[in-house]
PDB file of N, CA and C in Angstrom:
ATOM      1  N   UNK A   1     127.125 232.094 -64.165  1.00  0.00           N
ATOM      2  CA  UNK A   1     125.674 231.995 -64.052  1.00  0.00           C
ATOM      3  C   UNK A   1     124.996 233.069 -64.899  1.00  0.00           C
ATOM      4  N   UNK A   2     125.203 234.325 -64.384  1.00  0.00           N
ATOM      5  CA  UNK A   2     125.129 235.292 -65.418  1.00  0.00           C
ATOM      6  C   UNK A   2     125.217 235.122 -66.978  1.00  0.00           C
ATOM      7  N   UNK A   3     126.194 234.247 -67.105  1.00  0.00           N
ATOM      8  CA  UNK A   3     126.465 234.401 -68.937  1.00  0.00           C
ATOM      9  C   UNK A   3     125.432 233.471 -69.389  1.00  0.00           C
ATOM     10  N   UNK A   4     125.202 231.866 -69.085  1.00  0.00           N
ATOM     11  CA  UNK A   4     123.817 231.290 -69.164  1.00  0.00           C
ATOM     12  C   UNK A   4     122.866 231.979 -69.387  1.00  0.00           C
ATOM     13  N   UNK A   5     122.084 233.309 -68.957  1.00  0.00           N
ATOM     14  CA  UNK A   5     121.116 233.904 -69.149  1.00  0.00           C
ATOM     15  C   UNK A   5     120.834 234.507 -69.918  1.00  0.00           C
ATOM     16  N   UNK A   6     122.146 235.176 -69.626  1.00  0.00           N
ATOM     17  CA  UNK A   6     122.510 236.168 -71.448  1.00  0.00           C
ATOM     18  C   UNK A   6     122.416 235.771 -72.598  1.00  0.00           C
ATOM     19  N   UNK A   7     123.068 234.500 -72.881  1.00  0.00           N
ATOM     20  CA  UNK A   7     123.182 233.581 -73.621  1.00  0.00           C
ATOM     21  C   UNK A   7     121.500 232.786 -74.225  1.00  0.00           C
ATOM     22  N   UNK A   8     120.875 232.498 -72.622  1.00  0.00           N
ATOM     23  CA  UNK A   8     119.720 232.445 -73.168  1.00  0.00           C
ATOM     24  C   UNK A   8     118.435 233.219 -73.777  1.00  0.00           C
ATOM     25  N   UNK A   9     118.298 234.170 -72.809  1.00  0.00           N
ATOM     26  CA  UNK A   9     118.218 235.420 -74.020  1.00  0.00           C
ATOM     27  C   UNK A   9     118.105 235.453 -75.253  1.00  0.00           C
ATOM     28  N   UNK A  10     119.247 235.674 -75.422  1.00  0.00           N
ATOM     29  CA  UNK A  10     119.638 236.043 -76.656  1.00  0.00           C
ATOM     30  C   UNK A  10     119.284 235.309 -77.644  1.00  0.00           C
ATOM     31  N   UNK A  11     119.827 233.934 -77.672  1.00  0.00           N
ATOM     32  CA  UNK A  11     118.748 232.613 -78.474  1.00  0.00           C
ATOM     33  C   UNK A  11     117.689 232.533 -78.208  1.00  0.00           C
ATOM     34  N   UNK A  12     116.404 232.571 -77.430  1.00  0.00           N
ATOM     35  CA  UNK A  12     114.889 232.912 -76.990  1.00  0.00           C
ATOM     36  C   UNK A  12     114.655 234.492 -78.422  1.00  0.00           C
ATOM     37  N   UNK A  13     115.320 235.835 -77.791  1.00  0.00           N
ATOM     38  CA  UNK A  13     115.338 236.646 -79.072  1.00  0.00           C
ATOM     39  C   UNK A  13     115.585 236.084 -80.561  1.00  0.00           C
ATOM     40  N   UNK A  14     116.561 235.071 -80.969  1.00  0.00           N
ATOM     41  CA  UNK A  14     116.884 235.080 -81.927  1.00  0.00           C
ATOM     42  C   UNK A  14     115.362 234.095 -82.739  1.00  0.00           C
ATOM     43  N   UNK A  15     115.081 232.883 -81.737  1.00  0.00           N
ATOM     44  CA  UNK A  15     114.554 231.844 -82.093  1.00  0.00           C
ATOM     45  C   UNK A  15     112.763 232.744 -82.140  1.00  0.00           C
ATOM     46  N   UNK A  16     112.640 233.923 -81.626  1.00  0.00           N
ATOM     47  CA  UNK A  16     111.329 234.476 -81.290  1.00  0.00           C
ATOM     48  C   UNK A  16     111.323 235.627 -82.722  1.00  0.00           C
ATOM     49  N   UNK A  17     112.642 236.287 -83.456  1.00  0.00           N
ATOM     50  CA  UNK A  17     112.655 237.093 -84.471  1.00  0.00           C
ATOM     51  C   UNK A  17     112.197 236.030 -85.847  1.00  0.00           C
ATOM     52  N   UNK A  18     112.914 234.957 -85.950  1.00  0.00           N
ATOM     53  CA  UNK A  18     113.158 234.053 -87.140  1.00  0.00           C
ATOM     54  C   UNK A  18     111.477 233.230 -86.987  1.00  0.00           C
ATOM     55  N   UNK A  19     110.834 233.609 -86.399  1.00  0.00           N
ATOM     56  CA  UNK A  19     109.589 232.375 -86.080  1.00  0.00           C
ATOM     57  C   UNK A  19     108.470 232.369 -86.849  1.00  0.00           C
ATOM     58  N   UNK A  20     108.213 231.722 -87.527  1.00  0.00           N
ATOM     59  CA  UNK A  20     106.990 231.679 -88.161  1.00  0.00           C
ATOM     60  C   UNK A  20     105.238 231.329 -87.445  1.00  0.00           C
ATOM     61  N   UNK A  21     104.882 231.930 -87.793  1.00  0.00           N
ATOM     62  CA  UNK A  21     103.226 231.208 -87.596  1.00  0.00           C
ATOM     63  C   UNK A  21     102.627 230.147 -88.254  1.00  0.00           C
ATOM     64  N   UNK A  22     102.137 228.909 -87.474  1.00  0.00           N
ATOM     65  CA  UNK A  22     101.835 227.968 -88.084  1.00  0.00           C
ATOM     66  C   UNK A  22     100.543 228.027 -88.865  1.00  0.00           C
ATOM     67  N   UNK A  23     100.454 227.325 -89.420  1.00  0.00           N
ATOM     68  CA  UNK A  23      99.361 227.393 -90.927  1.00  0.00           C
ATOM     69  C   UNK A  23      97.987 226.752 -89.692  1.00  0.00           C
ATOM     70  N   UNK A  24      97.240 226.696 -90.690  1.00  0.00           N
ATOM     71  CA  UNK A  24      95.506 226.359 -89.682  1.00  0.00           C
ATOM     72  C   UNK A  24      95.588 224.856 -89.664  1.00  0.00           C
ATOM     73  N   UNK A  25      96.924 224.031 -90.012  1.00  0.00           N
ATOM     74  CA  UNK A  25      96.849 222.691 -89.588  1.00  0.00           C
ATOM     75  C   UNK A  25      97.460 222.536 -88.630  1.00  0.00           C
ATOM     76  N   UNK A  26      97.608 223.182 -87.657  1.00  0.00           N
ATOM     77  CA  UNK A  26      98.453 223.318 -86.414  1.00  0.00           C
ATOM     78  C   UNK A  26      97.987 221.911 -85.602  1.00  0.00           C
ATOM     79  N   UNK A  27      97.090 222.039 -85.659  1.00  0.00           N
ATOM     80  CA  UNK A  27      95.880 220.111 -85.025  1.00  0.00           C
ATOM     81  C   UNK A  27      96.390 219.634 -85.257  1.00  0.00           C
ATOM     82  N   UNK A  28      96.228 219.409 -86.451  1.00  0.00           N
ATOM     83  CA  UNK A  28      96.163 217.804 -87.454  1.00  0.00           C
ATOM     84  C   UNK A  28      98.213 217.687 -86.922  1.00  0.00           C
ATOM     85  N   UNK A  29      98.606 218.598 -87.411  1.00  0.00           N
ATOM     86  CA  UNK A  29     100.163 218.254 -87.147  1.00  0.00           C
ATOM     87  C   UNK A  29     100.786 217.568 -85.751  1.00  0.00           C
ATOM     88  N   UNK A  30      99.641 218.632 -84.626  1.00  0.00           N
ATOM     89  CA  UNK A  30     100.130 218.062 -83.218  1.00  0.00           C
ATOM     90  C   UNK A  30      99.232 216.658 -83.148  1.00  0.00           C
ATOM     91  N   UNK A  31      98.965 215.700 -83.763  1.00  0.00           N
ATOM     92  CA  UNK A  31      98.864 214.575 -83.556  1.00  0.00           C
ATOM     93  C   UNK A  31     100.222 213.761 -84.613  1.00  0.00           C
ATOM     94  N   UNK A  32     100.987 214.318 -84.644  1.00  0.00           N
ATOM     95  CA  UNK A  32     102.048 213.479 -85.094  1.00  0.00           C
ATOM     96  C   UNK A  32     102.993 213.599 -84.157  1.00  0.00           C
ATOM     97  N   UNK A  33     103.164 214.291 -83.103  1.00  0.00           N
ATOM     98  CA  UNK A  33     103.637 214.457 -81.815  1.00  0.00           C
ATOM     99  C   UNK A  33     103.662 213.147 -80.689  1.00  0.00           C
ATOM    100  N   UNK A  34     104.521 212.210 -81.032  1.00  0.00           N
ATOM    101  CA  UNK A  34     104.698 210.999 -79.910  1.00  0.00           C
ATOM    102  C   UNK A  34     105.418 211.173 -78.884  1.00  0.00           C
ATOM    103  N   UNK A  35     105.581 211.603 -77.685  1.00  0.00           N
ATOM    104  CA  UNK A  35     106.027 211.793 -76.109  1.00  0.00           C
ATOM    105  C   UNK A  35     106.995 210.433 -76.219  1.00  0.00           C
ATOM    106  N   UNK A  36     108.320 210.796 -75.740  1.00  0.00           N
ATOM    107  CA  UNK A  36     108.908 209.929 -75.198  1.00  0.00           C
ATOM    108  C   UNK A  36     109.808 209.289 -76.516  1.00  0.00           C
ATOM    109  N   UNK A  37     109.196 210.105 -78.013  1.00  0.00           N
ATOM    110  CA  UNK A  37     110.307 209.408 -78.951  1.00  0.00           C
ATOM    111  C   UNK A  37     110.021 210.206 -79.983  1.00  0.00           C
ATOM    112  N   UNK A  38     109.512 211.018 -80.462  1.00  0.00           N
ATOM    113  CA  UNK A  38     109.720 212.246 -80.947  1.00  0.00           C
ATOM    114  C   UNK A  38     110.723 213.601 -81.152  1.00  0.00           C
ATOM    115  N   UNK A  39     111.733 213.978 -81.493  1.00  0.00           N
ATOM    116  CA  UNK A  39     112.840 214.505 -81.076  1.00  0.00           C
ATOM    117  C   UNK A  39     112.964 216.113 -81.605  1.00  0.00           C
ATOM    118  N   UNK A  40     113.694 216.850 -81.012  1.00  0.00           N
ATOM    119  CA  UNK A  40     113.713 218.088 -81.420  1.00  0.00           C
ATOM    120  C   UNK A  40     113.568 218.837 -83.268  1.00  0.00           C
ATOM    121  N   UNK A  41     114.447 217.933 -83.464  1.00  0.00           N
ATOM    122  CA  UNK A  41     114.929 218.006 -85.313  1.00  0.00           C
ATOM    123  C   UNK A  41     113.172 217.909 -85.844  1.00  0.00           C
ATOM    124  N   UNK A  42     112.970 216.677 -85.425  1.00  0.00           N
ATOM    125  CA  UNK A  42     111.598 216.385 -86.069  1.00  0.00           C
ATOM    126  C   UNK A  42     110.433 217.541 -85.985  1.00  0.00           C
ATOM    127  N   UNK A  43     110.533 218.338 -84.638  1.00  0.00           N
ATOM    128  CA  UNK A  43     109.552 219.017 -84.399  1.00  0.00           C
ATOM    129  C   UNK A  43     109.980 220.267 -84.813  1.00  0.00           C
ATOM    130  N   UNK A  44     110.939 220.807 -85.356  1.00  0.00           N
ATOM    131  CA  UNK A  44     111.277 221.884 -86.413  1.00  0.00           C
ATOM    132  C   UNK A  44     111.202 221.507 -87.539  1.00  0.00           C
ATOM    133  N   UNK A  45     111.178 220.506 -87.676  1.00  0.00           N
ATOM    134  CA  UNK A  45     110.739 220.111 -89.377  1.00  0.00           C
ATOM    135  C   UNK A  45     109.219 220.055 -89.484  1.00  0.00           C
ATOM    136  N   UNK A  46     108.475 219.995 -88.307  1.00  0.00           N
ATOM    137  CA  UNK A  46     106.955 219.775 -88.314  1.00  0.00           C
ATOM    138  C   UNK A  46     106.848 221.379 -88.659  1.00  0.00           C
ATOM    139  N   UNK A  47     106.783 222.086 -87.502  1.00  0.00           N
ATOM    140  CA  UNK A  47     106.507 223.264 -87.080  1.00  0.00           C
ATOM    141  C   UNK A  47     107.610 224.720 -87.342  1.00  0.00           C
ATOM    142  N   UNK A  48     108.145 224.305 -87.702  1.00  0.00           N
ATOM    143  CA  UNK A  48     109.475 225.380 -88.222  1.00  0.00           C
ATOM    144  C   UNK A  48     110.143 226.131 -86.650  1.00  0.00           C
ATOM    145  N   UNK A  49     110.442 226.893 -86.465  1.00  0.00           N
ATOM    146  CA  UNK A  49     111.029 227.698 -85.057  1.00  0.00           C
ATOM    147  C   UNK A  49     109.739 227.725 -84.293  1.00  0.00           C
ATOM    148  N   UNK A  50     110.418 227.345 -82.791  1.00  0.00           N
ATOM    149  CA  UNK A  50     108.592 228.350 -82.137  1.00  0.00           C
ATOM    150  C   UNK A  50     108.861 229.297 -81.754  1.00  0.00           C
ATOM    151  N   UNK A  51     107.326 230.105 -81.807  1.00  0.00           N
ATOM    152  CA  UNK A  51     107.374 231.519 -81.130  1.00  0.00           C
ATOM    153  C   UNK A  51     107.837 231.896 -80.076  1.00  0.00           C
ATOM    154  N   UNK A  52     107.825 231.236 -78.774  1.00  0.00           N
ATOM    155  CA  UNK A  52     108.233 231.123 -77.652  1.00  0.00           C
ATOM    156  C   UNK A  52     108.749 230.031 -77.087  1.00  0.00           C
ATOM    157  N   UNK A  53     110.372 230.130 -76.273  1.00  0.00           N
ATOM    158  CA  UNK A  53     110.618 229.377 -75.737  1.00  0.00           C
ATOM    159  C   UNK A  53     110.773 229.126 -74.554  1.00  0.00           C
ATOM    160  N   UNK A  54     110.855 228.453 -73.285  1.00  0.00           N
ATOM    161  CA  UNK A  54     111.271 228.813 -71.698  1.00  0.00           C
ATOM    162  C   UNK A  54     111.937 227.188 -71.037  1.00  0.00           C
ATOM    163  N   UNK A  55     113.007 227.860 -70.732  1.00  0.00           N
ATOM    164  CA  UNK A  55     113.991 227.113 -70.340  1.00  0.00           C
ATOM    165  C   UNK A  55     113.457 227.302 -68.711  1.00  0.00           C
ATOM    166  N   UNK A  56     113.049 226.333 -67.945  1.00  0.00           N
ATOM    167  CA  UNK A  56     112.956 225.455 -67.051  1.00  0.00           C
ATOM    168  C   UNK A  56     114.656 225.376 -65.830  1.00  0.00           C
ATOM    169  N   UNK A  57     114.419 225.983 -64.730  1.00  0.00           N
ATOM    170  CA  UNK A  57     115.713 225.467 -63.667  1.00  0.00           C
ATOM    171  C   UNK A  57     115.682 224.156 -63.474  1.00  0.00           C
ATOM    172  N   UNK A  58     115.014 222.723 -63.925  1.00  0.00           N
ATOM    173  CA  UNK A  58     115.686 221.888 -64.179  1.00  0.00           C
ATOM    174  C   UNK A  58     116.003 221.205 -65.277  1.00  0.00           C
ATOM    175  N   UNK A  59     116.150 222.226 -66.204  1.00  0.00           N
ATOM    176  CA  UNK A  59     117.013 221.937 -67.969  1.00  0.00           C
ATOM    177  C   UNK A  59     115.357 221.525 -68.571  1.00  0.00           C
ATOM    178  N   UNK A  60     114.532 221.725 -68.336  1.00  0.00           N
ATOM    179  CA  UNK A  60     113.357 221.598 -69.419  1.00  0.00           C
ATOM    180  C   UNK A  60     113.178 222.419 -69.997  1.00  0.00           C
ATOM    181  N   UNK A  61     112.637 222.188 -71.484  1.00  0.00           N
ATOM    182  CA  UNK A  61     112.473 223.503 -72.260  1.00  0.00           C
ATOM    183  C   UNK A  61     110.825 223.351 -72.576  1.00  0.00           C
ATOM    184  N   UNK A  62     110.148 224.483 -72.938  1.00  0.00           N
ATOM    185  CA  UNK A  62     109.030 224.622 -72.993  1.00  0.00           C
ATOM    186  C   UNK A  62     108.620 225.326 -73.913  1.00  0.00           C
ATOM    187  N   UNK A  63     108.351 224.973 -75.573  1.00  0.00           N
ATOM    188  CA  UNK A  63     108.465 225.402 -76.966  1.00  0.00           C
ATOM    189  C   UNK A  63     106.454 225.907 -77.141  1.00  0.00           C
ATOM    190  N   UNK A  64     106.629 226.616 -77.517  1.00  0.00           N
ATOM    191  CA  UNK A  64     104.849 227.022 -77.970  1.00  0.00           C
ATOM    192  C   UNK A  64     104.972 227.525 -79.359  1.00  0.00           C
ATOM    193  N   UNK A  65     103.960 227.153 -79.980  1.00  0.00           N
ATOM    194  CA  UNK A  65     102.904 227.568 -80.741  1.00  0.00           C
ATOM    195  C   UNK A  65     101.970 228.345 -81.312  1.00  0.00           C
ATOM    196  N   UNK A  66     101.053 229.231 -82.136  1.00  0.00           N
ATOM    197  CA  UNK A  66     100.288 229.754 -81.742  1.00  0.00           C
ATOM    198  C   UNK A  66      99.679 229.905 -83.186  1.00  0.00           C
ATOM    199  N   UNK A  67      98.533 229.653 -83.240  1.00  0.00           N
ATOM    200  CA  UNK A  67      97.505 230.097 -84.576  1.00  0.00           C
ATOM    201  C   UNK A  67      96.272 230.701 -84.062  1.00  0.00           C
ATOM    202  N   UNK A  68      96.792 232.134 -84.829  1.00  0.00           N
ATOM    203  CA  UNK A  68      94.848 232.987 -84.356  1.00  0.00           C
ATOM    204  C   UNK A  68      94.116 232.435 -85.879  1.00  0.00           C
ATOM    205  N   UNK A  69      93.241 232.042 -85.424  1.00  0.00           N
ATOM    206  CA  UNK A  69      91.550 231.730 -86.236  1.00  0.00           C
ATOM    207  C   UNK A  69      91.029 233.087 -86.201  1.00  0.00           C
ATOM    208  N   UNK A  70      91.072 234.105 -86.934  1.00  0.00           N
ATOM    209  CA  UNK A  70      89.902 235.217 -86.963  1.00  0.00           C
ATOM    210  C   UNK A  70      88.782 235.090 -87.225  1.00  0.00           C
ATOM    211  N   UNK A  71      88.449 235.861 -86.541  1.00  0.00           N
ATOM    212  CA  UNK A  71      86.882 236.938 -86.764  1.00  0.00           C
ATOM    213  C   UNK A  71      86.459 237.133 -87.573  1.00  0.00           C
ATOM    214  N   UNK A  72      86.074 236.656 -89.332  1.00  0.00           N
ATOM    215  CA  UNK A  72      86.224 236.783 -90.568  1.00  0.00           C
ATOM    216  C   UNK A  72      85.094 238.296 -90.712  1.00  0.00           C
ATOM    217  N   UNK A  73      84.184 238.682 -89.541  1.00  0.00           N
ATOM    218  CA  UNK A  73      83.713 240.110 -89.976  1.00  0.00           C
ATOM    219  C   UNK A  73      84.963 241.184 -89.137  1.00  0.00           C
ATOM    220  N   UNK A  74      85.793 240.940 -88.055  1.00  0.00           N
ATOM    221  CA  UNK A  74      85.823 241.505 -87.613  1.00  0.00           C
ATOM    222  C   UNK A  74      86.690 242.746 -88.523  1.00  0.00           C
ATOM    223  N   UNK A  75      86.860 242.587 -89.685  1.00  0.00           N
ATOM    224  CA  UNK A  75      87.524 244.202 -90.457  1.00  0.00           C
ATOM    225  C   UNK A  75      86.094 245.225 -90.952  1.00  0.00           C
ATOM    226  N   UNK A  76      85.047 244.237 -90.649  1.00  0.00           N
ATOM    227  CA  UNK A  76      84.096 245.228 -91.477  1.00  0.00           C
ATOM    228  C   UNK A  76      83.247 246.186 -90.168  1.00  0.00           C
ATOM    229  N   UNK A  77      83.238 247.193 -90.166  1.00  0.00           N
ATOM    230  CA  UNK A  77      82.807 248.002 -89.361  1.00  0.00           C
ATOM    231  C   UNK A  77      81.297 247.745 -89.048  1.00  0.00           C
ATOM    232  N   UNK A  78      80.263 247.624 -89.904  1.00  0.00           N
ATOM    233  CA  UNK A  78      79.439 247.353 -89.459  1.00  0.00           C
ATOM    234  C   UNK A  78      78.883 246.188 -88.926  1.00  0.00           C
ATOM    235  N   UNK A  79      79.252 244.846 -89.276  1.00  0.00           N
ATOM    236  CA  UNK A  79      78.909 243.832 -88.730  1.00  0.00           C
ATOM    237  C   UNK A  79      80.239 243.207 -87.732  1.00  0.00           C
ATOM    238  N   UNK A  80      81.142 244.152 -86.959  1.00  0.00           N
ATOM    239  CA  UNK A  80      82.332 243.258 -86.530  1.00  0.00           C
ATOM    240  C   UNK A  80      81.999 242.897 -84.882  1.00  0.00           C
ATOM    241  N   UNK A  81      80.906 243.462 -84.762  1.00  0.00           N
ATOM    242  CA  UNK A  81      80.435 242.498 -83.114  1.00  0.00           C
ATOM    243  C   UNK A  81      79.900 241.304 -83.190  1.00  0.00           C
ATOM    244  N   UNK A  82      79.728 241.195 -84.642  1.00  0.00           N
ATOM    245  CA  UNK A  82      79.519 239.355 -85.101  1.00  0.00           C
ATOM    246  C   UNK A  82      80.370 238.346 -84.210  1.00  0.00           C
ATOM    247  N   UNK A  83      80.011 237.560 -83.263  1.00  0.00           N
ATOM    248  CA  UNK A  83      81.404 237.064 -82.995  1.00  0.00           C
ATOM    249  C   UNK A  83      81.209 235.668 -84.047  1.00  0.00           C
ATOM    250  N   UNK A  84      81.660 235.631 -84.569  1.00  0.00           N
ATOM    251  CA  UNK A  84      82.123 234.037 -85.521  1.00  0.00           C
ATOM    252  C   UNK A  84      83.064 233.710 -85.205  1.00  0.00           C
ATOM    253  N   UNK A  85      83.915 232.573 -85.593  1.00  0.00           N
ATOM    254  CA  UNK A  85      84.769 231.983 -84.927  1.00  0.00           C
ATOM    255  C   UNK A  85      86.146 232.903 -84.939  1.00  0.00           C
ATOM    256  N   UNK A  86      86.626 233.064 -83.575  1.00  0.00           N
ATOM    257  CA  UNK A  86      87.443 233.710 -83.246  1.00  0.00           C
ATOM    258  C   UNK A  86      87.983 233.300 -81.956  1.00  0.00           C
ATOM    259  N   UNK A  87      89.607 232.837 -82.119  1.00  0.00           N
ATOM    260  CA  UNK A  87      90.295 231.447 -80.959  1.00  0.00           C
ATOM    261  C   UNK A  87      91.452 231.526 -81.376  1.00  0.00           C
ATOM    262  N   UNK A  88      92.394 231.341 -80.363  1.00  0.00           N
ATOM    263  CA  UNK A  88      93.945 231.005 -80.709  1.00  0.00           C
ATOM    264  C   UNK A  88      94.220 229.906 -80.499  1.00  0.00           C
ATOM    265  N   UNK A  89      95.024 228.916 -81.589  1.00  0.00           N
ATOM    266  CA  UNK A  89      95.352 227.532 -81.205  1.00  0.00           C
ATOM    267  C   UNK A  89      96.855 227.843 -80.342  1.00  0.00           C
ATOM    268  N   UNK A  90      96.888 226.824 -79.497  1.00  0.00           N
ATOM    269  CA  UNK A  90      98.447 227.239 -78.835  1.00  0.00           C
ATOM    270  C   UNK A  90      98.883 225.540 -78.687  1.00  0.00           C
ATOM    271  N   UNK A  91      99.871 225.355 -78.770  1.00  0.00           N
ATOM    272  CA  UNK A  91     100.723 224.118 -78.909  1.00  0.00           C
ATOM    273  C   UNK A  91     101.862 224.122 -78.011  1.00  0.00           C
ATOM    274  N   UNK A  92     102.245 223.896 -77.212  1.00  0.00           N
ATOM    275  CA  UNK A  92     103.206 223.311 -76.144  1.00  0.00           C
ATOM    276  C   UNK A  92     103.763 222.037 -76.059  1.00  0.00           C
ATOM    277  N   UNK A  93     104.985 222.242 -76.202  1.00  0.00           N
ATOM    278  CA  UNK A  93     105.852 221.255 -76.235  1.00  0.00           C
ATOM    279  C   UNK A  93     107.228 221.097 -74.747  1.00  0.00           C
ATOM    280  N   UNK A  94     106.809 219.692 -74.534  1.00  0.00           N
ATOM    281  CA  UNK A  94     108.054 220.388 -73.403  1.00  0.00           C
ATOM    282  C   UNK A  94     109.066 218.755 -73.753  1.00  0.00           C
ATOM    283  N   UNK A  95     110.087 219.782 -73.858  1.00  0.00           N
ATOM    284  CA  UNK A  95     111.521 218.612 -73.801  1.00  0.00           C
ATOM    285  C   UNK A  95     111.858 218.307 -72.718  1.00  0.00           C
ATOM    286  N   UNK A  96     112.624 217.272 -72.222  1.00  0.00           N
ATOM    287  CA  UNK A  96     113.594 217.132 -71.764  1.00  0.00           C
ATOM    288  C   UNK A  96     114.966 216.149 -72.285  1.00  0.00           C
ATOM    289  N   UNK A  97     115.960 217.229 -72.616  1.00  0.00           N
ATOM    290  CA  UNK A  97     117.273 216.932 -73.771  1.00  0.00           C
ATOM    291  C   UNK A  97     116.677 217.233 -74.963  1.00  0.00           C
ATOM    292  N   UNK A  98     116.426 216.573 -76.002  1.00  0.00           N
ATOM    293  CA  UNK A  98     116.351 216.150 -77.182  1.00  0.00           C
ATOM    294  C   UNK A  98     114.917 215.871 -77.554  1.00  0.00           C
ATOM    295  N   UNK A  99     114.270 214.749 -76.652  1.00  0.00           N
ATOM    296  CA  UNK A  99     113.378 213.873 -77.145  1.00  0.00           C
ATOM    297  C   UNK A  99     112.051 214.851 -76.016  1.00  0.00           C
ATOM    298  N   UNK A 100     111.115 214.958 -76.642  1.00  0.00           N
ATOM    299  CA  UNK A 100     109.408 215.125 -76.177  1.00  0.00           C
ATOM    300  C   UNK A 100     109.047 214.436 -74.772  1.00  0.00           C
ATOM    301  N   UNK A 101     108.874 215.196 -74.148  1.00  0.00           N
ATOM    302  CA  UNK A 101     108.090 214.662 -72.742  1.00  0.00           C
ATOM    303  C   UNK A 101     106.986 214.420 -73.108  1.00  0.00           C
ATOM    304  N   UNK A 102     106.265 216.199 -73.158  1.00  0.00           N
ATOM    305  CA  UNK A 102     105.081 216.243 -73.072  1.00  0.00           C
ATOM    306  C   UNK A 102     104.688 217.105 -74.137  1.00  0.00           C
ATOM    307  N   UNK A 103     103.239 217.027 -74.655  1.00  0.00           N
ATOM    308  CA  UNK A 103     102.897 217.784 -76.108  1.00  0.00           C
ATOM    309  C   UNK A 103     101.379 217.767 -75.471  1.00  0.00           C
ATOM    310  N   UNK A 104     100.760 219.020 -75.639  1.00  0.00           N
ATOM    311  CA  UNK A 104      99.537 220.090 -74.996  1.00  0.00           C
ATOM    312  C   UNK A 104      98.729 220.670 -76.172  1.00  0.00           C
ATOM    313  N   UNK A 105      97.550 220.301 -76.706  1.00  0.00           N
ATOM    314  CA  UNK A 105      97.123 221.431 -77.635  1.00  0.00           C
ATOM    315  C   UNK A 105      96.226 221.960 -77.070  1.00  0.00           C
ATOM    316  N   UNK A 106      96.081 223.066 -77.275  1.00  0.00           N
ATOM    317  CA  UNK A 106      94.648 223.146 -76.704  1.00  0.00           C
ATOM    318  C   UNK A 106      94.209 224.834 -77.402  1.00  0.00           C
ATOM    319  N   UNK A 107      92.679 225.444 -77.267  1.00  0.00           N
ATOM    320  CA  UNK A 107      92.024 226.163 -77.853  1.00  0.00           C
ATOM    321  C   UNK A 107      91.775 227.744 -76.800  1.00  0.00           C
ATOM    322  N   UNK A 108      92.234 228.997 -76.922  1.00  0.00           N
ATOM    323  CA  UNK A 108      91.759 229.756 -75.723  1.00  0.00           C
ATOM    324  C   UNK A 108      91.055 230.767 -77.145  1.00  0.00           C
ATOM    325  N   UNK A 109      89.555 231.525 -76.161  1.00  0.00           N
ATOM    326  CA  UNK A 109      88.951 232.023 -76.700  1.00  0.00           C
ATOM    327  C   UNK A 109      88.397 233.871 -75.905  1.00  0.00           C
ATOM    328  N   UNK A 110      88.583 235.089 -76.903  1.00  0.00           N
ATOM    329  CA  UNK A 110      88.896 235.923 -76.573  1.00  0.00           C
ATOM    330  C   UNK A 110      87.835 235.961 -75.675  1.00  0.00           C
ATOM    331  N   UNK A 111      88.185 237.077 -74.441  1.00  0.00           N
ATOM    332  CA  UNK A 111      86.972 237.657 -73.265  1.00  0.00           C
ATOM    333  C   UNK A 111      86.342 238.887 -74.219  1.00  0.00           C
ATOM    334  N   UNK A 112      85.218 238.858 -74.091  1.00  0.00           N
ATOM    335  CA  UNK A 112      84.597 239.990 -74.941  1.00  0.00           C
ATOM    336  C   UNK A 112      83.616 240.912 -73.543  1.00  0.00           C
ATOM    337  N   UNK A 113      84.036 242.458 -74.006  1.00  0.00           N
ATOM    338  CA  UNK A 113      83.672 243.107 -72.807  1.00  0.00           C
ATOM    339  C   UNK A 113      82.095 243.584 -73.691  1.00  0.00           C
ATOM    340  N   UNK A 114      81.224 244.012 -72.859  1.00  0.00           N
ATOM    341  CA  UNK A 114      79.935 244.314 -73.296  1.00  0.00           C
ATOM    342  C   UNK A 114      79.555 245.780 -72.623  1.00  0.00           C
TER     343      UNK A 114
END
């Protein structure tokens, strides 16, 4: 039981070092995402490694996503309380085996303290 964990681990580390960030078509891509016949291979060829993975106690896996949209003032000191568009896309994928259950996009947007 122990070695399972380790094991997973360790691939979660490996698959979380090698991971790329998806480009600002992260959308447009998760509508090529079909549930139920869509398969693992395909969705590393879409999306390359994901950032995060979570293996599920009943063998589901749960693959994410993630594109920050910046703040396009926020490097400039004087105008960076501008808020302009500033949002992380996040993409969730959940297997079960091989093939796509379920596929999630959706938009979260930072809390700004005042």
């Amino acid at each position: 039981m122990h070695k399972k964990w380790i094991c997973l681990i360790i691939i979660s580390l490996i698959l979380i070092s090698c991971s790329t960030k998806p480009g600002p078509n992260l959308a447009s891509k998760a509508s090529l995402i079909h549930p139920k016949s869509t398969t693992k291979s395909e969705i590393l060829q879409y999306f390359g490694p994901p950032v995060q993975v979570f293996v599920a106690q009943d063998g589901k896996e749960e693959w994410y996503y993630y594109y920050r949209v910046k703040n396009f003032w926020e490097n400039f000191p004087i105008v960076r309380k501008y808020r302009g568009e500033d949002y992380t896309e996040i993409l969730k994928i959940v297997f079960q085996g091989e093939i796509v259950e379920e596929a999630h996009y959706y938009t979260v947007k930072p809390s700004y303290k005042k």
